[in-house]
C-alpha atoms as a PDB file:
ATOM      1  CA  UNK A   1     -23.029   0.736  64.326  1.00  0.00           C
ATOM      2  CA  UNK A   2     -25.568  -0.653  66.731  1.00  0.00           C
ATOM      3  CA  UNK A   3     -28.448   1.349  64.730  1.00  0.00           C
ATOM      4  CA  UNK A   4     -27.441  -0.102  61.251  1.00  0.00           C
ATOM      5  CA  UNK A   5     -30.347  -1.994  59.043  1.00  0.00           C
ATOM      6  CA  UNK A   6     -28.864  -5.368  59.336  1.00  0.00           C
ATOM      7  CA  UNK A   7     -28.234  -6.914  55.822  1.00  0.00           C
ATOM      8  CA  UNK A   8     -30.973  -9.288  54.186  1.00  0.00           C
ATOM      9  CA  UNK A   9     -29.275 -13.049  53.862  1.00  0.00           C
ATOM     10  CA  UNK A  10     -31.050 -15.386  51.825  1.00  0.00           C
ATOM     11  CA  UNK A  11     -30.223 -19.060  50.598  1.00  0.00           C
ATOM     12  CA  UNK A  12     -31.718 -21.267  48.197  1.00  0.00           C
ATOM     13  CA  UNK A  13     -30.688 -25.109  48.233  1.00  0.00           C
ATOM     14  CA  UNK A  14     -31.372 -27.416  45.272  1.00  0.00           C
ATOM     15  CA  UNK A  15     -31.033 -31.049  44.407  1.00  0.00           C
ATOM     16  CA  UNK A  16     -28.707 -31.747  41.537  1.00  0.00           C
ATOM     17  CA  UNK A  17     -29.597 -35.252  40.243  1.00  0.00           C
ATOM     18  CA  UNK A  18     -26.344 -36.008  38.710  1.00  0.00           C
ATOM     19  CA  UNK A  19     -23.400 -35.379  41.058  1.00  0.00           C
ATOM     20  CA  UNK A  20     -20.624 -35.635  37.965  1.00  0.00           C
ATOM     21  CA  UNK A  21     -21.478 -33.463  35.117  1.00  0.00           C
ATOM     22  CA  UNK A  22     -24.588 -32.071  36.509  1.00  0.00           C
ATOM     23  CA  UNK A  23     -23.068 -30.446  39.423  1.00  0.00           C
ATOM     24  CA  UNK A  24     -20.327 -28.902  37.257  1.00  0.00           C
ATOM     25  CA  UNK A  25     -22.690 -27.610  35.056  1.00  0.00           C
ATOM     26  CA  UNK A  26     -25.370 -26.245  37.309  1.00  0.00           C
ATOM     27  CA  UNK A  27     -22.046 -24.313  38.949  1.00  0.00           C
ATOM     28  CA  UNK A  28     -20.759 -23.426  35.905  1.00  0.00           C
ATOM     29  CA  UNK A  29     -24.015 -21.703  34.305  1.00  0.00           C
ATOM     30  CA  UNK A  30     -24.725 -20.153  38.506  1.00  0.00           C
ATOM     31  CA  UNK A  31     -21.463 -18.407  38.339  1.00  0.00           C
ATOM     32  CA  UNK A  32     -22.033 -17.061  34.626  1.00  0.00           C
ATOM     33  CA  UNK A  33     -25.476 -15.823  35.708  1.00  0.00           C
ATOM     34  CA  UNK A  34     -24.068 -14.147  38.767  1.00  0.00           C
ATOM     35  CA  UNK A  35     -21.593 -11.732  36.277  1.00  0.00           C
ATOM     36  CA  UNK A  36     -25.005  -9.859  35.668  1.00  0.00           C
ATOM     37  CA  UNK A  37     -27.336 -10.599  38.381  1.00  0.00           C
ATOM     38  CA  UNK A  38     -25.391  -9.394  41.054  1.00  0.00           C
ATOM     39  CA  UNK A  39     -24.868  -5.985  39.850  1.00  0.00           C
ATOM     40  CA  UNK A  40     -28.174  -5.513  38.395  1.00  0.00           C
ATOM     41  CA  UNK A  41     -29.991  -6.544  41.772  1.00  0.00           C
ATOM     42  CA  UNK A  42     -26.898  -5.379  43.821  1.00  0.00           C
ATOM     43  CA  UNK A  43     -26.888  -8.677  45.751  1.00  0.00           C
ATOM     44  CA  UNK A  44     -23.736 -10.231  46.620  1.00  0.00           C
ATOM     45  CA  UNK A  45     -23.221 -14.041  46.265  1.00  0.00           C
ATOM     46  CA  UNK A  46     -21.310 -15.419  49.733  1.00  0.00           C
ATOM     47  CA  UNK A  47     -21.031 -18.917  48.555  1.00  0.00           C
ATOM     48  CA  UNK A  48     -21.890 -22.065  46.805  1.00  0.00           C
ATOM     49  CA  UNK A  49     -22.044 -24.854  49.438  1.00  0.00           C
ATOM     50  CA  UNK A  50     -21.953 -28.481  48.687  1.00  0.00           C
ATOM     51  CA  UNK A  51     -23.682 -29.969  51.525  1.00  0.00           C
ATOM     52  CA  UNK A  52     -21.732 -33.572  52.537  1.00  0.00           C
ATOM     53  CA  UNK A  53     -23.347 -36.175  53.524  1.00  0.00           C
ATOM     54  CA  UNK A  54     -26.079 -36.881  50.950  1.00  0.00           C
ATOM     55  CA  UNK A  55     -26.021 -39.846  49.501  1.00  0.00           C
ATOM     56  CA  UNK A  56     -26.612 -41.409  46.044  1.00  0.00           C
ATOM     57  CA  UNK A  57     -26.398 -39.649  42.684  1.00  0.00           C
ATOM     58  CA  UNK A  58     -27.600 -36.354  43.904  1.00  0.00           C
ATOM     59  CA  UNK A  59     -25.576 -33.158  45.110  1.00  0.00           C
ATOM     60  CA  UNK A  60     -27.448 -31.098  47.591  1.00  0.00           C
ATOM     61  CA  UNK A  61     -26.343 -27.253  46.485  1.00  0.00           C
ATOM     62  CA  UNK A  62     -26.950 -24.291  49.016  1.00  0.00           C
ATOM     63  CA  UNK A  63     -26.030 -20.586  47.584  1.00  0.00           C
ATOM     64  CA  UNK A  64     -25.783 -18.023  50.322  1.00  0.00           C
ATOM     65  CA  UNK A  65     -26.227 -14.228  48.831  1.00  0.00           C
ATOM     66  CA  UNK A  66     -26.349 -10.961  50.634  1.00  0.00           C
ATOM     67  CA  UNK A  67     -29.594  -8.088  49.540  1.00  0.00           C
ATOM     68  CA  UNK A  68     -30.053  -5.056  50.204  1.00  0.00           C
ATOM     69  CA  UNK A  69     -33.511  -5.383  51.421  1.00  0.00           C
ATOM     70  CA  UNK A  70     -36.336  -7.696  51.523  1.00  0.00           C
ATOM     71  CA  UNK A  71     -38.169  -5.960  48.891  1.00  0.00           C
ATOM     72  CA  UNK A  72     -35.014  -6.275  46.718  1.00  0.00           C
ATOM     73  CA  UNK A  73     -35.329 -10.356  47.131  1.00  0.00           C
ATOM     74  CA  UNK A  74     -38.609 -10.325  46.608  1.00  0.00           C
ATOM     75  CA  UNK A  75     -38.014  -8.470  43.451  1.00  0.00           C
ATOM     76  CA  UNK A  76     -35.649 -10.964  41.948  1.00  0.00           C
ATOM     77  CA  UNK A  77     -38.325 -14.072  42.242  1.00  0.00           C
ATOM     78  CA  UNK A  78     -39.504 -12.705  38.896  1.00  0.00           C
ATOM     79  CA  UNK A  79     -35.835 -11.944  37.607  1.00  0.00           C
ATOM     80  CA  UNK A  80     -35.674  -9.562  34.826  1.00  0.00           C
ATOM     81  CA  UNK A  81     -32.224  -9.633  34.179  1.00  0.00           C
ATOM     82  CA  UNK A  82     -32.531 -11.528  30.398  1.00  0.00           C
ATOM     83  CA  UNK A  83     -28.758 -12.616  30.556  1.00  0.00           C
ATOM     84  CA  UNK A  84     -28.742 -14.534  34.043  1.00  0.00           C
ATOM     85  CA  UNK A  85     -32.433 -15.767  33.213  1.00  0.00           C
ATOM     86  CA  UNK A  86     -31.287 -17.366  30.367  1.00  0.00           C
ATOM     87  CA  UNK A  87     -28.297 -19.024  32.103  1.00  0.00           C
ATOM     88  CA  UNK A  88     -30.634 -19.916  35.152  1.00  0.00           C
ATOM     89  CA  UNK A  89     -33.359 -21.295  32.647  1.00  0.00           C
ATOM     90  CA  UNK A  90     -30.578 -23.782  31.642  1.00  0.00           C
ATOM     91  CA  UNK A  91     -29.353 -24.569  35.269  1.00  0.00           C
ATOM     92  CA  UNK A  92     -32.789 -25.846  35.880  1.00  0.00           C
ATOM     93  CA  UNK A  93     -32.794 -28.824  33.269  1.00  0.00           C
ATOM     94  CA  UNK A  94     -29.900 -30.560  36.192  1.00  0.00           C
ATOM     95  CA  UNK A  95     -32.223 -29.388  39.115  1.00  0.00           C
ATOM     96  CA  UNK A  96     -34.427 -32.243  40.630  1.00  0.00           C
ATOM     97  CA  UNK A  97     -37.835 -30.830  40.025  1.00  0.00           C
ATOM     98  CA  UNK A  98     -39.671 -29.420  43.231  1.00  0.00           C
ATOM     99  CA  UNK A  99     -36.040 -29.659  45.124  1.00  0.00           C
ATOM    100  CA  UNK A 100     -35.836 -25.734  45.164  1.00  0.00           C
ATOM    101  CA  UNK A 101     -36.397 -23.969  48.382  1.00  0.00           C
ATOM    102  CA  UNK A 102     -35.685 -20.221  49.080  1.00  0.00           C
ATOM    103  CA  UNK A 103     -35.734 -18.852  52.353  1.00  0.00           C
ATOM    104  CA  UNK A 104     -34.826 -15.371  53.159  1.00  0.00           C
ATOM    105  CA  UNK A 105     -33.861 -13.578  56.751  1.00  0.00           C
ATOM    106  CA  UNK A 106     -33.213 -10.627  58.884  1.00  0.00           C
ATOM    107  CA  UNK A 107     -31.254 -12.691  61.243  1.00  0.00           C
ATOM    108  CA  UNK A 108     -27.439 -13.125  61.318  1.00  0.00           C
ATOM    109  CA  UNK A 109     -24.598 -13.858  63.628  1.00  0.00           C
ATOM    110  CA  UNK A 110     -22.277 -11.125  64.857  1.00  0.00           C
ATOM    111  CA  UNK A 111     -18.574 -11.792  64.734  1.00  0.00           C
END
């Protein structure tokens, strides 16, 4: 439908600074969180990239989700979902401090 609201994409990379066990674990407490977030935002994760290519100790991590509005992604900046906040609280002690950076869009490619 040429007149549908195209979907909101958004993606958030992060630094890992331990590409063993922190990478697992970061991915292992994302996916937990997403059991709740995603239904109580009513996003939809596409994918957990690991970007190739970066050297050293550190994993470069880029999650790809799908909202249903701007407004919605806005909205989960201050997430009030206590189970995945809890679980993303955790994820944060393997994040590189000030690697975060969230960027969200109207644009997408067709098929």
């Amino acid at each position: 439908d040429p007149t549908a609201t195209p979907p909101e994409w958004a993606w958030w990379n992060f630094d890992i600074n331990d590409v063993t066990a922190g990478m697992a674990e970061a991915v292992r407490l994302s996916r937990e969180a997403w059991v709740t977030w995603e239904p109580h935002w009513d996003v939809k994760v596409a994918g957990l990239f690991r970007e190739l290519g970066v050297e050293g100790d550190v994993a470069r991590l880029n999650r790809i989700a799908w909202y249903p509005s701007y407004e919605v992604w806005l909205a989960t900046r201050n997430n009030d979902d206590l189970e995945s906040q809890r679980r993303f609280r955790e994820r944060r002690h393997y994040l590189i401090e000030g690697s975060g950076v969230a960027v969200a869009t109207d644009r997408h490619l067709s098929p």
